[in-house]
Protein backbone atom coordinates (compact mmCIF):
# COMPACT_ATOMS: atom_id res chain seq x y z
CA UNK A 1 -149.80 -134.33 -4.66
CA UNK A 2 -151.93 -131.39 -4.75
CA UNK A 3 -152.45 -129.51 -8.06
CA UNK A 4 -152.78 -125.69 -7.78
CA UNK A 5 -155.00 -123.12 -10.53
CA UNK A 6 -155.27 -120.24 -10.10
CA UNK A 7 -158.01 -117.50 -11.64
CA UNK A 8 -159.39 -114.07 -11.49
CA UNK A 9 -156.54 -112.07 -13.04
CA UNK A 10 -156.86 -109.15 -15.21
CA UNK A 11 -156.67 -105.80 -16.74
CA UNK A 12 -158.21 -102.95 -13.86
CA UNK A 13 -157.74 -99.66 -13.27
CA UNK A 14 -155.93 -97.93 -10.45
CA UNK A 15 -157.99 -98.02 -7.43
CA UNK A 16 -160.08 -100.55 -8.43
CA UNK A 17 -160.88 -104.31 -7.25
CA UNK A 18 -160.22 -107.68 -7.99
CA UNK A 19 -160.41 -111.26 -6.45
CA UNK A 20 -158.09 -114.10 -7.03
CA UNK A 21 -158.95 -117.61 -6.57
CA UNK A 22 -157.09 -120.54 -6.01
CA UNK A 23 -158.25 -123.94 -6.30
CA UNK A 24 -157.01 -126.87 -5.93
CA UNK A 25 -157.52 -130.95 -6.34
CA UNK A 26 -155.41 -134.17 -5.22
CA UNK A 27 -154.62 -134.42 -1.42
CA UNK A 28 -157.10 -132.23 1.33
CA UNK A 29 -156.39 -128.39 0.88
CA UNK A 30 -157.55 -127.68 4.46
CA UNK A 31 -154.39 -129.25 5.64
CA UNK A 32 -151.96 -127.11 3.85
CA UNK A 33 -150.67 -123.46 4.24
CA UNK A 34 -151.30 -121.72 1.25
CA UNK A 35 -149.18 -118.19 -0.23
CA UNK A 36 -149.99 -116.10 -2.26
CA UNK A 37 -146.71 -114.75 -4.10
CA UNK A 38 -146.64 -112.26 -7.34
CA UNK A 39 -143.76 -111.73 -9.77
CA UNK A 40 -143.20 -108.69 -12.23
CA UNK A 41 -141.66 -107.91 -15.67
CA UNK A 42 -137.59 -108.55 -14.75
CA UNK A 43 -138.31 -108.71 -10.85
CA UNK A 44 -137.98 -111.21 -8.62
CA UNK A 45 -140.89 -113.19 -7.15
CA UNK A 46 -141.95 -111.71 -4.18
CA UNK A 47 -144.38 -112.74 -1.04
CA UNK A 48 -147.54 -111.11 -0.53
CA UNK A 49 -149.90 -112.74 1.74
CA UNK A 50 -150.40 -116.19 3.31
CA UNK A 51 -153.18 -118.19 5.88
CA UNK A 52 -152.64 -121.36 7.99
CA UNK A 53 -155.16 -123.99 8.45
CA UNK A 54 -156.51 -122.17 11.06
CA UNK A 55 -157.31 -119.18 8.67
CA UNK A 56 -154.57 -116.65 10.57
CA UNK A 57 -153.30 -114.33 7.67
CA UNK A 58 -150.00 -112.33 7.34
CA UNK A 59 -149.52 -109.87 4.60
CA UNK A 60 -146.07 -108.02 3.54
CA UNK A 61 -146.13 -104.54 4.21
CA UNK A 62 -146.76 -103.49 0.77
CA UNK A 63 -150.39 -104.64 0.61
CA UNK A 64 -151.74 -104.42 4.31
CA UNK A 65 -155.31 -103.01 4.40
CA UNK A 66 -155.18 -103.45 0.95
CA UNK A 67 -155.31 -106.99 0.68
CA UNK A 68 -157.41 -109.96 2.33
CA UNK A 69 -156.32 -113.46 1.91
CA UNK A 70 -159.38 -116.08 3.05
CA UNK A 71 -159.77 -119.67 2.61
CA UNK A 72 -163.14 -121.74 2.04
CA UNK A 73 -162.36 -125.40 2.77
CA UNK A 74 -165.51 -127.00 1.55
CA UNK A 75 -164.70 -125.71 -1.97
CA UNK A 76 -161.13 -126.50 -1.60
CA UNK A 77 -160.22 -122.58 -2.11
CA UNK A 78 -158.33 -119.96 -1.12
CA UNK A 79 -158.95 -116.19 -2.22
CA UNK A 80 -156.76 -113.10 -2.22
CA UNK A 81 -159.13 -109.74 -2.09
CA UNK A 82 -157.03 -107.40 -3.82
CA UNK A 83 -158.62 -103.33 -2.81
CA UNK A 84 -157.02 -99.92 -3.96
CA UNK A 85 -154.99 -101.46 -6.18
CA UNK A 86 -151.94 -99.44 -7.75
CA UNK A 87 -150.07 -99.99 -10.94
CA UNK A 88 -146.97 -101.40 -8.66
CA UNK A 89 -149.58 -104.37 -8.30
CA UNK A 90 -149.03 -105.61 -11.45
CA UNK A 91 -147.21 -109.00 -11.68
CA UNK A 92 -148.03 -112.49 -12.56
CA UNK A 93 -149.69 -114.03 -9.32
CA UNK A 94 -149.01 -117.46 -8.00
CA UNK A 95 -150.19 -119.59 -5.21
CA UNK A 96 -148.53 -121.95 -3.33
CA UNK A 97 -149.29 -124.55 -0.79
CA UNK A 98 -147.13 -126.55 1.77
CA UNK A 99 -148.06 -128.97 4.59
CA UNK A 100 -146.75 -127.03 7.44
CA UNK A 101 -147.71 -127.02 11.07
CA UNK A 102 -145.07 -124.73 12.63
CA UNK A 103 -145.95 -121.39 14.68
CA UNK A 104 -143.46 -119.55 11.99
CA UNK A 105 -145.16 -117.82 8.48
CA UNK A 106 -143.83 -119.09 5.64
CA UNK A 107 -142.56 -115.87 3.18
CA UNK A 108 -139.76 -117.88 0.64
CA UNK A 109 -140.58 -119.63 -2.52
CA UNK A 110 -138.65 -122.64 -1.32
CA UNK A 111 -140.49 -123.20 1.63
CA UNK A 112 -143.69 -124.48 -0.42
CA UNK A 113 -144.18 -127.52 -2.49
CA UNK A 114 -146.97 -126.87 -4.67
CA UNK A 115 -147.53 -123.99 -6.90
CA UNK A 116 -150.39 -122.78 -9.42
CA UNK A 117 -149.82 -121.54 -12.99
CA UNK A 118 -149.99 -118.23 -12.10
CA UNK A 119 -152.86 -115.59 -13.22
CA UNK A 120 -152.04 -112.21 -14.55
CA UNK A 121 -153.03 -108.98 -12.89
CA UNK A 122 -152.53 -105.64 -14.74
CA UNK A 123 -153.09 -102.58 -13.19
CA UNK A 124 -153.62 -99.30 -15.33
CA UNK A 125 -153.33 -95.75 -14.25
């Protein structure tokens, strides 16, 4: 089992900056492949960035160059760098971890096995 929190959420004004941090306890984090996935008010959770063991990152198009997803395994973290960030950022962010090895990116909520509490991010304009 691996138990996921999540911190770092808030209230920020367009363009401005914040960091999200997921940590996690129970089994060794370095092994999994963590997402980062974000759901708002009468939405549908959506994917927004992920990193393999390896720390190789995709993104979804809708937060490239914004966004930086990183992962420090001696503190059993992984971060999500969120830059320029626009009122159409605000959700409820999650993270999620799964022990896969494959070459493909996992991007569905079903394809991981452990997920955080979520943090909330609210963006002003």
């Amino acid at each position: 089992q691996v138990q996921l929190v999540e911190s770092g959420g808030g209230l920020v004004q367009a363009g401005g900056s914040l960091r999200l941090s997921c940590t996690a306890s129970g089994r060794t984090f370095s092994d999994h492949f963590v997402g980062w996935f974000r759901q708002a008010p009468g939405k549908e959770r959506e994917f927004v960035a992920a990193v393999r063991q390896s720390g190789s990152s995709t993104y979804a198009d809708g937060v490239k160059g914004r966004f930086t997803i990183s992962r420090e395994n001696a503190k059993n973290t992984v971060y999500l760098q969120m830059n320029s960030l626009k009122p159409e950022d605000t959700a409820v962010y999650y993270c999620a971890a799964a022990r896969w090895y494959g070459s493909s990116w996992l991007s569905r909520d079903h394809e991981y096995n452990y997920w955080g509490q979520g943090t909330q991010v609210t963006v002003s304009s």
